[in-house]
C-alpha atoms as a PDB file:
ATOM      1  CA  UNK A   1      15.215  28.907  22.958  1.00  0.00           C
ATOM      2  CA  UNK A   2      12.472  30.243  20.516  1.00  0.00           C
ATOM      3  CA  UNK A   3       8.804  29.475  21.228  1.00  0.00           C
ATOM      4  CA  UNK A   4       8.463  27.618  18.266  1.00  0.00           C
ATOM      5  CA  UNK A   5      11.531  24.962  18.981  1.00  0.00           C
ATOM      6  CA  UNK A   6       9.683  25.306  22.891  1.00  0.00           C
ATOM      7  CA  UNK A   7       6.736  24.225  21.703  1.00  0.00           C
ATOM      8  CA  UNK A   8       8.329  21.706  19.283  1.00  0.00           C
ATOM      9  CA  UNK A   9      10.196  20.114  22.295  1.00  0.00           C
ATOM     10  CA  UNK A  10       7.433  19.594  24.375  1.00  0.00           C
ATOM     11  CA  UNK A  11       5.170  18.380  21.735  1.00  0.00           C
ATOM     12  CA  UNK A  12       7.475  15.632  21.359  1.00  0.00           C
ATOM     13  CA  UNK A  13       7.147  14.844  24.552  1.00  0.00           C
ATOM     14  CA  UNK A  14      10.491  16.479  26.325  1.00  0.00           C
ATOM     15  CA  UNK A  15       9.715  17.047  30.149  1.00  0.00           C
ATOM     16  CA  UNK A  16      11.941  20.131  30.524  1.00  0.00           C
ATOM     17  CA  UNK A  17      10.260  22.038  27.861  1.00  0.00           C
ATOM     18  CA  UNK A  18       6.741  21.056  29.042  1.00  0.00           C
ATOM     19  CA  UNK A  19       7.950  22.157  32.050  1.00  0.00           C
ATOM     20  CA  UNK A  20       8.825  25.613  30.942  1.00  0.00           C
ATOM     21  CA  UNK A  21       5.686  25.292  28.638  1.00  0.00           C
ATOM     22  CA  UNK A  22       3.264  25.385  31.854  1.00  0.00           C
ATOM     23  CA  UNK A  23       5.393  28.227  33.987  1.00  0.00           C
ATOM     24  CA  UNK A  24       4.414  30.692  30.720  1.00  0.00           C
ATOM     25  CA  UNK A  25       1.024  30.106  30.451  1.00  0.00           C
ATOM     26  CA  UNK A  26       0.656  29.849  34.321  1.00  0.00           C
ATOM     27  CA  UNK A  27       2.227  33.344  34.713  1.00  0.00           C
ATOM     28  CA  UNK A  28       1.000  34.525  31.413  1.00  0.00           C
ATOM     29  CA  UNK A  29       4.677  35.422  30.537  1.00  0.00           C
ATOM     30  CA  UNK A  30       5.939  36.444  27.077  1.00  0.00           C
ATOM     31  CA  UNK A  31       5.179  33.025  24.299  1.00  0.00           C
ATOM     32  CA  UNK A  32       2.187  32.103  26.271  1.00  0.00           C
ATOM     33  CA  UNK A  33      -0.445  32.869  24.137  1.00  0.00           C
ATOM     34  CA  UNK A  34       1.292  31.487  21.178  1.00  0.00           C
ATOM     35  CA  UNK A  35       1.641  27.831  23.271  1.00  0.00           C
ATOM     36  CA  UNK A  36      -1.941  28.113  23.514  1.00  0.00           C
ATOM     37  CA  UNK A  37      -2.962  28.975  20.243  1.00  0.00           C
ATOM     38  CA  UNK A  38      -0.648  26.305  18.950  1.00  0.00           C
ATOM     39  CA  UNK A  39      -2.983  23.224  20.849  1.00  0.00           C
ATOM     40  CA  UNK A  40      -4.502  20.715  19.082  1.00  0.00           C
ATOM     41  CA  UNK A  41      -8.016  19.668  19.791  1.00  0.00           C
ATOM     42  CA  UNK A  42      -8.842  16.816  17.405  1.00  0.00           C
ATOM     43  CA  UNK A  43      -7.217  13.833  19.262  1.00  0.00           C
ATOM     44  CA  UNK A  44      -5.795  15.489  23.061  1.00  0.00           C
ATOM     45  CA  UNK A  45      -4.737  12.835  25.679  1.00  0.00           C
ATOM     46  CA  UNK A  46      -7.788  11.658  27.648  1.00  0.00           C
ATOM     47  CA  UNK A  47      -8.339  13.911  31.217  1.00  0.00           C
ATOM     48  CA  UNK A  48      -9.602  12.132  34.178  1.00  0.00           C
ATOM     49  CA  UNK A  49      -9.822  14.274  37.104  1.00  0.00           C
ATOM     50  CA  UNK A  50      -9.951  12.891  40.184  1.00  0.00           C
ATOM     51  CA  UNK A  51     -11.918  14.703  43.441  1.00  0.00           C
ATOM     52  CA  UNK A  52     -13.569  13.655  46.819  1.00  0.00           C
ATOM     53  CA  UNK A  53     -13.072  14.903  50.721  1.00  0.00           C
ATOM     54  CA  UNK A  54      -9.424  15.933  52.246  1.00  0.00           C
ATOM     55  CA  UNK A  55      -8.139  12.375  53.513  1.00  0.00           C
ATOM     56  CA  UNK A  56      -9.927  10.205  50.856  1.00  0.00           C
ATOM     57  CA  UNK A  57      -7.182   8.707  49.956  1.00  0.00           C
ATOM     58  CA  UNK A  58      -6.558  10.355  46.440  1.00  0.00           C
ATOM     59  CA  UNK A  59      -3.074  10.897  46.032  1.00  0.00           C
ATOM     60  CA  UNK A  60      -2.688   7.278  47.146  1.00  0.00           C
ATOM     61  CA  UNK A  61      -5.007   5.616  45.002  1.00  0.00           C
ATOM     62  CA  UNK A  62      -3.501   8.139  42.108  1.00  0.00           C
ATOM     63  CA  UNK A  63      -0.044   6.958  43.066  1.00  0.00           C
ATOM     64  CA  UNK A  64      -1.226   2.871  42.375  1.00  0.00           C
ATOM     65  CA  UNK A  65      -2.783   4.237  39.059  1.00  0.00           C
ATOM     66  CA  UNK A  66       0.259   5.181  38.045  1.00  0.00           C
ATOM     67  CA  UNK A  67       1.933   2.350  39.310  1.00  0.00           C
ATOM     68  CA  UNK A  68      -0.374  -0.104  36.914  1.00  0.00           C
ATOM     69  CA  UNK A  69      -0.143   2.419  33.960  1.00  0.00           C
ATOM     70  CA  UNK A  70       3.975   2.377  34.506  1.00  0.00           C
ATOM     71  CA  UNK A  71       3.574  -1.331  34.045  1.00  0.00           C
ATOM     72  CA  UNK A  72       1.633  -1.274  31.176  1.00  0.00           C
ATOM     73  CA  UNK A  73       4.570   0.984  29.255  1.00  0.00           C
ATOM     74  CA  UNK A  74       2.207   3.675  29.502  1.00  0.00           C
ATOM     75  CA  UNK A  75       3.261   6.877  29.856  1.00  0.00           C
ATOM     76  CA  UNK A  76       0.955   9.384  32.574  1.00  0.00           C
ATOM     77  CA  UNK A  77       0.444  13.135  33.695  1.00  0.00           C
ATOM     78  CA  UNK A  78      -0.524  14.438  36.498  1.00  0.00           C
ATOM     79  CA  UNK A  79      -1.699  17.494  37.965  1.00  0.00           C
ATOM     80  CA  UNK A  80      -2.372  18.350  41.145  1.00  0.00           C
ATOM     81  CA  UNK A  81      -4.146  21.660  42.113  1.00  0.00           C
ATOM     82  CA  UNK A  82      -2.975  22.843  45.972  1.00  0.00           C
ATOM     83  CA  UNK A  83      -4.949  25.195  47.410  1.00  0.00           C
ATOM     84  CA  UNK A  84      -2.833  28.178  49.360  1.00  0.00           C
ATOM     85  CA  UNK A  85      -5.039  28.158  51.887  1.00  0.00           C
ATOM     86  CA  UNK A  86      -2.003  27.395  54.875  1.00  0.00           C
ATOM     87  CA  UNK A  87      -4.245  25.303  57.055  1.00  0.00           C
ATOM     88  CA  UNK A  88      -4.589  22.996  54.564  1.00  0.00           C
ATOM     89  CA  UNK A  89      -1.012  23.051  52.479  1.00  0.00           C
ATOM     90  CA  UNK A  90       0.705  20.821  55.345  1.00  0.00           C
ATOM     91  CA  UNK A  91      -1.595  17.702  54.940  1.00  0.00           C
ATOM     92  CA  UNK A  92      -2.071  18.060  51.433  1.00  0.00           C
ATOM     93  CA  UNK A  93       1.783  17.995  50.991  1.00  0.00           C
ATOM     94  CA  UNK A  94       1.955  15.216  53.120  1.00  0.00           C
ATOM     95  CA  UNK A  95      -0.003  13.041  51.130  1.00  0.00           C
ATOM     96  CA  UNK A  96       1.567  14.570  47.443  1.00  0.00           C
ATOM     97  CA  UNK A  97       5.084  12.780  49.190  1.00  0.00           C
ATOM     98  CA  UNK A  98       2.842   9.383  48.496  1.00  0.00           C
ATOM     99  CA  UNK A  99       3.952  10.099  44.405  1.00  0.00           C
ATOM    100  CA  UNK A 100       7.443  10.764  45.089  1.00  0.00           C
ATOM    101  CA  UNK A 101       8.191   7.176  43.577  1.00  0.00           C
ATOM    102  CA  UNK A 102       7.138   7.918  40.299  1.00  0.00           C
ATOM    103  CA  UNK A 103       9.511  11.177  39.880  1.00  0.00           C
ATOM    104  CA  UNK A 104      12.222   9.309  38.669  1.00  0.00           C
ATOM    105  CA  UNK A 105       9.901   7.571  36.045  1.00  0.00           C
ATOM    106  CA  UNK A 106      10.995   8.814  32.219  1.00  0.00           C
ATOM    107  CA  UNK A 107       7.293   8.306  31.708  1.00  0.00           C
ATOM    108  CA  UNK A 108       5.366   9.898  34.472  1.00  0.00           C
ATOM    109  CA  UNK A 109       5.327  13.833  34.908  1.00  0.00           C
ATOM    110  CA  UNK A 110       3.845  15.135  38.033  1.00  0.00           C
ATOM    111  CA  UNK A 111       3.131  18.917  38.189  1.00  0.00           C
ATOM    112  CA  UNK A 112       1.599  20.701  41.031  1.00  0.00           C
ATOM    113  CA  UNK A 113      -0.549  23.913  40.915  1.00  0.00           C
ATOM    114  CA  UNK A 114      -1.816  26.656  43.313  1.00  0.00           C
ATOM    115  CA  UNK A 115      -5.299  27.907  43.368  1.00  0.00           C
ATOM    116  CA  UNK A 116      -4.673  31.206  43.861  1.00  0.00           C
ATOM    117  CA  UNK A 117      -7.494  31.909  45.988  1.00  0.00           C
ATOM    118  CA  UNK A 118      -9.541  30.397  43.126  1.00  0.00           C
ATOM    119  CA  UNK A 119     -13.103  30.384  44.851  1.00  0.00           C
ATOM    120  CA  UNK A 120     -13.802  26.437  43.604  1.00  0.00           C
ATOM    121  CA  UNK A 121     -10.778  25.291  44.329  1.00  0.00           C
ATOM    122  CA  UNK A 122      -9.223  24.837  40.750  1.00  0.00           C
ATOM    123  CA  UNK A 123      -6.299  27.278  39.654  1.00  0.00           C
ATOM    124  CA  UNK A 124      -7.744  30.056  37.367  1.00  0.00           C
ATOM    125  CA  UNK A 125      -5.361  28.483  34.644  1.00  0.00           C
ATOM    126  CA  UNK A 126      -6.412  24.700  35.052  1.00  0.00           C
ATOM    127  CA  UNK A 127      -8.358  25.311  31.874  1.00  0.00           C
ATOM    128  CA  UNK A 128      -5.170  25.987  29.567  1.00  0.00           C
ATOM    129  CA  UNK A 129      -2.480  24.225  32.070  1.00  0.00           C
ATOM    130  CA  UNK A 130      -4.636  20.587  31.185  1.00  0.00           C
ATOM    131  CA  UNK A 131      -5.151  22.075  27.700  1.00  0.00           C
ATOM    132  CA  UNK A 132      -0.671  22.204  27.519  1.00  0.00           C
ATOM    133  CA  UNK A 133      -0.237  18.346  29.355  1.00  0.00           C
ATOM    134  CA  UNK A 134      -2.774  16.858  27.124  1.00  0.00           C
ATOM    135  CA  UNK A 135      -1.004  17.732  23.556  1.00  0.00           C
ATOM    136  CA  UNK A 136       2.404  16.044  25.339  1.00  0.00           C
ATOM    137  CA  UNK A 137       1.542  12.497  24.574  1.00  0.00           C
ATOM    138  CA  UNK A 138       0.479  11.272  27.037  1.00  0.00           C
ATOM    139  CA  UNK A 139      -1.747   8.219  27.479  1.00  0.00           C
ATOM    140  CA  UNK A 140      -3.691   9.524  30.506  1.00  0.00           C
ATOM    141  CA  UNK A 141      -3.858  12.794  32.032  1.00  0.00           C
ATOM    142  CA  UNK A 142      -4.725  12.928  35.809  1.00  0.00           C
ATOM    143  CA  UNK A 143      -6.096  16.241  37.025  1.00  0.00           C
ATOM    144  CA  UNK A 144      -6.615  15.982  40.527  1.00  0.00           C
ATOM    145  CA  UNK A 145      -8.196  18.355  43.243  1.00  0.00           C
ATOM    146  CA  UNK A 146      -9.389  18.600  47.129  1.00  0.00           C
ATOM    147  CA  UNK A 147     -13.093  18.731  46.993  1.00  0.00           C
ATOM    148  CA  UNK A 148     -13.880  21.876  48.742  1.00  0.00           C
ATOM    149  CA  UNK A 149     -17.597  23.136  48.124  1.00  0.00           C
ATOM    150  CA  UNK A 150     -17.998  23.550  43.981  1.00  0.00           C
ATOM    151  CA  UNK A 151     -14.505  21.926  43.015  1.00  0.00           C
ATOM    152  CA  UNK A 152     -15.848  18.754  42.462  1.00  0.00           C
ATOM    153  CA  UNK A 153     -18.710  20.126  40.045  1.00  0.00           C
ATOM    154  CA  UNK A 154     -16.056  22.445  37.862  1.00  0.00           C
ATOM    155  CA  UNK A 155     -13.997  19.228  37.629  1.00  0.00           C
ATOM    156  CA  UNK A 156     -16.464  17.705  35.799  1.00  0.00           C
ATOM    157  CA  UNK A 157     -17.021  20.568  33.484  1.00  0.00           C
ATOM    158  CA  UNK A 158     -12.846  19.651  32.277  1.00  0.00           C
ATOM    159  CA  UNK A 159     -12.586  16.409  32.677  1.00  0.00           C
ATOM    160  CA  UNK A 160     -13.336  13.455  29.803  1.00  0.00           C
ATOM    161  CA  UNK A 161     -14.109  11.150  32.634  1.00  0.00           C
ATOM    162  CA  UNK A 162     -14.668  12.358  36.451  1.00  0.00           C
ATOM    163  CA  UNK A 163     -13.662  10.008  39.384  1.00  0.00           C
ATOM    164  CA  UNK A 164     -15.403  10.980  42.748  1.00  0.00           C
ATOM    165  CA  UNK A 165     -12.995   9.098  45.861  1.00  0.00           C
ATOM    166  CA  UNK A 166     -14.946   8.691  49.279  1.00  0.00           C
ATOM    167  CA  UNK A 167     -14.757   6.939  52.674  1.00  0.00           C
ATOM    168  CA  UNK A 168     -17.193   4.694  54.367  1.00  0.00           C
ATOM    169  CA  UNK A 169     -17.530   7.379  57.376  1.00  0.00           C
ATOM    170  CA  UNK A 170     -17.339  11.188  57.610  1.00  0.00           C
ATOM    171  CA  UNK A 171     -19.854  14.135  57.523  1.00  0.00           C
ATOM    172  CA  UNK A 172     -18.018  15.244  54.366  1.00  0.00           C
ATOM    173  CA  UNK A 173     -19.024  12.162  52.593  1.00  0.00           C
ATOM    174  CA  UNK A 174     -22.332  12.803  53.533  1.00  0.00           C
ATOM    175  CA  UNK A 175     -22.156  16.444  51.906  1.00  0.00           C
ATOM    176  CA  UNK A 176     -20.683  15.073  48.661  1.00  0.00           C
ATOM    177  CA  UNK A 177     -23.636  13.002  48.520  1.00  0.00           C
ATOM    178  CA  UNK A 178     -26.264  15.507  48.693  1.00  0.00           C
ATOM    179  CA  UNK A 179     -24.474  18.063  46.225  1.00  0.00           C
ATOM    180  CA  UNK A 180     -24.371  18.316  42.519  1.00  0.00           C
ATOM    181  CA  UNK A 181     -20.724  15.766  42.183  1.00  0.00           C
ATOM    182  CA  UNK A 182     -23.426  13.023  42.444  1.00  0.00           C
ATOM    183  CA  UNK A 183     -25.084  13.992  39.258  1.00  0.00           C
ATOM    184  CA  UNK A 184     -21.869  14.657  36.995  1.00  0.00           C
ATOM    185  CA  UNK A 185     -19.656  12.006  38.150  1.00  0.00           C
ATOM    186  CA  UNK A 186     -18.935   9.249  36.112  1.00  0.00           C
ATOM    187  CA  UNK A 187     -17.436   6.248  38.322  1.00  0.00           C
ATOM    188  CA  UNK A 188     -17.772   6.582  42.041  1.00  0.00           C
ATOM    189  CA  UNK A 189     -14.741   4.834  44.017  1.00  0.00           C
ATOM    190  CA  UNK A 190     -15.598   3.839  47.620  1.00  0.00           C
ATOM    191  CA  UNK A 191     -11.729   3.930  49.074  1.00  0.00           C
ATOM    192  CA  UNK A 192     -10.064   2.243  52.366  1.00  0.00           C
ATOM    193  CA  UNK A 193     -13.249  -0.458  51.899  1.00  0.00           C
ATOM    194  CA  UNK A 194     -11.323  -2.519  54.170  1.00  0.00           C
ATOM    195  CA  UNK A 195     -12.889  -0.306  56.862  1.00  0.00           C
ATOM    196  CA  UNK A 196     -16.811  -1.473  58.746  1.00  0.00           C
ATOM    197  CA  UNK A 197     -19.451  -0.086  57.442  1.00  0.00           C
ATOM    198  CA  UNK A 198     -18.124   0.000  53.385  1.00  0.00           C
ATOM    199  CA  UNK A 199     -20.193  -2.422  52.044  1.00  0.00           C
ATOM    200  CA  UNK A 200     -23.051  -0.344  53.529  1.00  0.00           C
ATOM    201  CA  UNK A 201     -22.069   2.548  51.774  1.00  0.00           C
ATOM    202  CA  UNK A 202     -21.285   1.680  48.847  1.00  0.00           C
ATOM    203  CA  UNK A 203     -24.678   0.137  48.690  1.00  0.00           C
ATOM    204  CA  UNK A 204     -26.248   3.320  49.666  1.00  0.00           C
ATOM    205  CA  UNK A 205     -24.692   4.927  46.770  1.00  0.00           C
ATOM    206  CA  UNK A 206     -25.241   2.640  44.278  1.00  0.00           C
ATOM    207  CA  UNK A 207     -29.149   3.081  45.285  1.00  0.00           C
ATOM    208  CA  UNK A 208     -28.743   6.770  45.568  1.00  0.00           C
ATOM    209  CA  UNK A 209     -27.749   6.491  41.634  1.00  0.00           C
ATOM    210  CA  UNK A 210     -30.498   4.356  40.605  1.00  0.00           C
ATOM    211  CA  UNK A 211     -32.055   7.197  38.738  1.00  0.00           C
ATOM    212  CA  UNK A 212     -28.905   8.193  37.049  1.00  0.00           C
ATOM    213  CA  UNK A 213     -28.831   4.797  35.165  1.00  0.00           C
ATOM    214  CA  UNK A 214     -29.199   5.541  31.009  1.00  0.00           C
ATOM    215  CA  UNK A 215     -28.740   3.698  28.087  1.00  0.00           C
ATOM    216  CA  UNK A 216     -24.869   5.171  27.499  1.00  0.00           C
ATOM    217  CA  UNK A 217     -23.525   5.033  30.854  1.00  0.00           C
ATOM    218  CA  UNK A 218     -24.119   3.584  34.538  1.00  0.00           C
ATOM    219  CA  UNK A 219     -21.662   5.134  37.033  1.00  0.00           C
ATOM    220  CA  UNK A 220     -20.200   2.255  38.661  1.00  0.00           C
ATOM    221  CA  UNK A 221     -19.091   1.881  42.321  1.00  0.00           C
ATOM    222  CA  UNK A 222     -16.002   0.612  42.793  1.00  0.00           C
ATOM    223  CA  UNK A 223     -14.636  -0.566  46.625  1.00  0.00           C
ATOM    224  CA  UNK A 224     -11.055  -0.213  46.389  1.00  0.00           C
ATOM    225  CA  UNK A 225      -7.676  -0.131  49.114  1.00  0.00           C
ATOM    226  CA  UNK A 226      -5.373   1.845  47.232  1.00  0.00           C
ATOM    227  CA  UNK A 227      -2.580   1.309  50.769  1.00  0.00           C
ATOM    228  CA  UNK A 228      -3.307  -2.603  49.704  1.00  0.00           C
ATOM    229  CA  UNK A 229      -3.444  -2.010  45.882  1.00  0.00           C
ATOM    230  CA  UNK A 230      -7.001  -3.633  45.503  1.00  0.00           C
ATOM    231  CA  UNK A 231      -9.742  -1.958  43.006  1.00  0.00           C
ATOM    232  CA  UNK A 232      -6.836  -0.228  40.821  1.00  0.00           C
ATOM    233  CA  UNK A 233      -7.280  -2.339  37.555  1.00  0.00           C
ATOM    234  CA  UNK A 234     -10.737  -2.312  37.744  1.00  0.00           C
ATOM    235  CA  UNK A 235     -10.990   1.083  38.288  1.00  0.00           C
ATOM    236  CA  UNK A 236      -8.571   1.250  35.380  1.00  0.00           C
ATOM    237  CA  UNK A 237     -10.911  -0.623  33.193  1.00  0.00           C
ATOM    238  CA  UNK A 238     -13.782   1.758  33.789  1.00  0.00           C
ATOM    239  CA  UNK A 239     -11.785   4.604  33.432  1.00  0.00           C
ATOM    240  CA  UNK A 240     -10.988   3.486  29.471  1.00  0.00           C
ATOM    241  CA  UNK A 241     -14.569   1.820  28.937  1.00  0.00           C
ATOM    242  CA  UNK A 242     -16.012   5.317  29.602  1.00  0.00           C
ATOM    243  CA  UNK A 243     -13.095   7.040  27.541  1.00  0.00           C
ATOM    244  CA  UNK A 244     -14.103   4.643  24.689  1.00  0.00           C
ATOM    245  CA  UNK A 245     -17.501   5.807  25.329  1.00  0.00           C
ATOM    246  CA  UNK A 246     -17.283   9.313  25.016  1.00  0.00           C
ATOM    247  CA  UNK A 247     -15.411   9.158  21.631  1.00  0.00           C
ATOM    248  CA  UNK A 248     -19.010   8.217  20.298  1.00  0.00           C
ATOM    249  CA  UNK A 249     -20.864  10.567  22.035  1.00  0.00           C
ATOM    250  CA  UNK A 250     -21.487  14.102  22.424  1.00  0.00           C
ATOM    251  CA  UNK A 251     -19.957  14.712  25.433  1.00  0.00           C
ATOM    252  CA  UNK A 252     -17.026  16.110  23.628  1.00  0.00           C
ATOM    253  CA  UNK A 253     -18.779  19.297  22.461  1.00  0.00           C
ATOM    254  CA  UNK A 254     -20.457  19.595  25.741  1.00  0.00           C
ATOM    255  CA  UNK A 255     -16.976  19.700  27.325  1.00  0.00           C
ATOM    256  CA  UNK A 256     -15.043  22.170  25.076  1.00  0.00           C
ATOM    257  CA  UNK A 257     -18.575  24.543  25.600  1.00  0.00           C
ATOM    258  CA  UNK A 258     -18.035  24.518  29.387  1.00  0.00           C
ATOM    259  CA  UNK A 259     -14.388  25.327  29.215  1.00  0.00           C
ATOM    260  CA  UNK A 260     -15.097  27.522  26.507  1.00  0.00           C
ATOM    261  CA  UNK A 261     -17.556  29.565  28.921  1.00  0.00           C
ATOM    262  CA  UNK A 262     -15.246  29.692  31.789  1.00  0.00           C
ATOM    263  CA  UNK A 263     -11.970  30.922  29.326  1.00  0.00           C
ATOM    264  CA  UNK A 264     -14.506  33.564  27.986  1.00  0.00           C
ATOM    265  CA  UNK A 265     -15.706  34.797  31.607  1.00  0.00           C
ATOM    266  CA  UNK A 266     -11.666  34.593  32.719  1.00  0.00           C
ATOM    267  CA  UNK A 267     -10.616  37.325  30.048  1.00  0.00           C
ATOM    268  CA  UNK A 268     -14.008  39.285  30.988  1.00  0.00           C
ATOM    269  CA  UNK A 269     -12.713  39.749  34.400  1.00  0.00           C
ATOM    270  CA  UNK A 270      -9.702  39.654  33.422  1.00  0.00           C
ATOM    271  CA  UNK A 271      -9.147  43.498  33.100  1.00  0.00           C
ATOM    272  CA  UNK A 272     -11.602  43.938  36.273  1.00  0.00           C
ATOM    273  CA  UNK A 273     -10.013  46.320  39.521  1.00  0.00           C
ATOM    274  CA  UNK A 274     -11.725  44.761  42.240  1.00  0.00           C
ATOM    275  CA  UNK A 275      -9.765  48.415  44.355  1.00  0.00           C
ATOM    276  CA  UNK A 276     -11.528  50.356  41.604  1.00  0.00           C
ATOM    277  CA  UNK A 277     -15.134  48.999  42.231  1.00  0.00           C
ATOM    278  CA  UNK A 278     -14.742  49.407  45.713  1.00  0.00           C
ATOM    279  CA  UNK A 279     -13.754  53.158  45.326  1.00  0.00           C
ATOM    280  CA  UNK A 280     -16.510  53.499  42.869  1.00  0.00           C
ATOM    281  CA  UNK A 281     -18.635  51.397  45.028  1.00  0.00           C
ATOM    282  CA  UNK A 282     -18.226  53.703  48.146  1.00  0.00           C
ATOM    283  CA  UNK A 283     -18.791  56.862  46.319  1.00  0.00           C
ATOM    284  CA  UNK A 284     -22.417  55.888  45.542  1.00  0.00           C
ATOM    285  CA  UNK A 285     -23.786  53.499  47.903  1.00  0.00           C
ATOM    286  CA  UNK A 286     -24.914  55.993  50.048  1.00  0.00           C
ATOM    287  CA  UNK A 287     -26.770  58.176  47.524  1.00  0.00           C
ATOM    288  CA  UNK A 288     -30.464  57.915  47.542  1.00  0.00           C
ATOM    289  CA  UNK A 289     -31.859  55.349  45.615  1.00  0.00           C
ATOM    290  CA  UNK A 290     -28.930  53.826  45.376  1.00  0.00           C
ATOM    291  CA  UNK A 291     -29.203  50.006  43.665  1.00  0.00           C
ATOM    292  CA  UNK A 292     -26.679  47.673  43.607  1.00  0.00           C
ATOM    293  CA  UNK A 293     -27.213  45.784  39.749  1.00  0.00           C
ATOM    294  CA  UNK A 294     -27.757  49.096  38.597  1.00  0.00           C
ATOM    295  CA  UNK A 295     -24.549  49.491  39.659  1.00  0.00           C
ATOM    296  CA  UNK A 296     -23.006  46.300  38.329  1.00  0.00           C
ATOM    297  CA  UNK A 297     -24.450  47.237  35.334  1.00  0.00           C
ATOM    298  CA  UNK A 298     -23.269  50.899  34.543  1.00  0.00           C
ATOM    299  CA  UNK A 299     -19.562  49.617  36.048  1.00  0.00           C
ATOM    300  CA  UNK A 300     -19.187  47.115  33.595  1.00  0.00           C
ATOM    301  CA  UNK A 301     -20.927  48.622  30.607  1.00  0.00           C
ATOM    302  CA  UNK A 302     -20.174  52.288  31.128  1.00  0.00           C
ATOM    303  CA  UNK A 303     -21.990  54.426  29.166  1.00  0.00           C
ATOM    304  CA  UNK A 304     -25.290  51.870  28.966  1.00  0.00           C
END
């Protein structure tokens, strides 16, 4: 199959060739860069992406959104980053098992992704994978991730709409609270509220965003069960109020600069031998006066 009838296929919203679609662009195989350069950016498929802590709940609470958007006749995406890391692939796969329901679902596609040692915890190709799912028709695109150190940030830099999942107890929660996730997400989900001590915290976070409030947007906290299916549809509704939003504002252009600066520092480094800069590295870091940006410099603009 051509490219063109590839690209065709999955624009009309066949599985198989979106499928095949992703694998190119993922392995930057032969037809990839024509997928991308075939995207269209005017009206793309709203992106949430959903982070928070290992054993949040996520996949679960991901699992009953699907469940209400199947209902609805909606038809949903969703991508799931792994990281490779093998002391964390066992649990994570665990929970993915939660979505195997939906797999048999003509109108849910579920596609996982590695991180390949991607430092924030995103694949390097998140950028153009989400870019692919979101010009398949679909009526929501989920783009979820483990929040491990500045995941939950570059989330928010893809995302239309960014949903941060906690629980009532654990230092983690604590350490999402204090980093930057508090000031780009856009609706805060307290999960397993069923559990002492949620009330509590979700208070505490709804003070800790006091300052955030504007005339556009307050980022609501939502308590929600996602194991007893409570706090779906209103998360739901916030999810599309803030959609709605954003089609008025100007987060749009702020969005397609962010991904626009990552895709432009991925093909810099792109061509970059991190074997070569160590051989050049140890040839002159002994020399007198040696200075490491002068180095950094003079190996990436050689001849400066």
């Amino acid at each position: 199959m051509s490219t063109t009838d590839l690209i065709k296929k999955f624009r009309s919203g066949d599985f198989r060739a979106l499928a095949r679609c992703i694998t190119l662009v993922e392995n930057e195989l032969e037809g990839s860069e024509e997928i991308l350069a075939s995207l269209n950016f005017e009206k793309p498929s709203p992106l949430v992406g959903v982070t928070g802590p290992p054993g949040a709940g996520k996949s679960t609470l991901i699992s009953e959104l699907i469940r209400e958007l199947a209902a609805q006749g909606k038809k949903v995406a969703v991508i799931a980053v792994d990281p490779t890391s093998p002391f964390n692939f066992g649990s994570l796969l665990g929970d993915r098992l939660r979505m195997n329901e939906h797999f048999d679902n003509p109108n849910v596609f579920i596609r996982s992704l590695a991180t390949r040692g991607s430092l924030g915890g995103l694949s390097a190709k998140s950028i153009e994978i989400s870019d692919v799912v979101r010009n398949a028709g679909f009526d929501l695109v989920i783009l979820e991730t483990v929040g491990v150190g500045q995941s939950e940030v570059e989330i928010a830099g893809l995302a239309d709409t960014t949903v941060l999942v906690l629980v009532p107890e654990g230092g983690d929660d604590v350490q999402a609270l204090k980093s930057g996730i508090m000031e780009v997400a856009d609706i805060f989900v307290v999960n397993k509220s069923d559990r002492p001590g949620a009330n509590t915290f979700a208070k505490n976070i709804t003070e800790l965003l006091h300052g955030r409030k504007s005339a556009a947007w307050n980022p609501p906290v939502i308590r929600a069960s996602a194991t007893k299916r409570e706090g779906i549809a209103e998360l739901l509704e916030q999810i599309n109020a803030h959609h709605a939003l954003n089609l008025q504002n100007e987060r749009r252009s702020f969005l397609l600069a962010e991904k626009a600066w990552r895709l432009v520092s991925q093909l810099r480094m792109k061509d970059m031998n991190k074997s070569a800069l160590r051989a050049a590295l140890e040839k002159q870091f002994r020399q007198p006066g040696f200075n490491l940006y002068a180095f950094v410099r003079q190996f990436v603009r050689p001849g400066l």
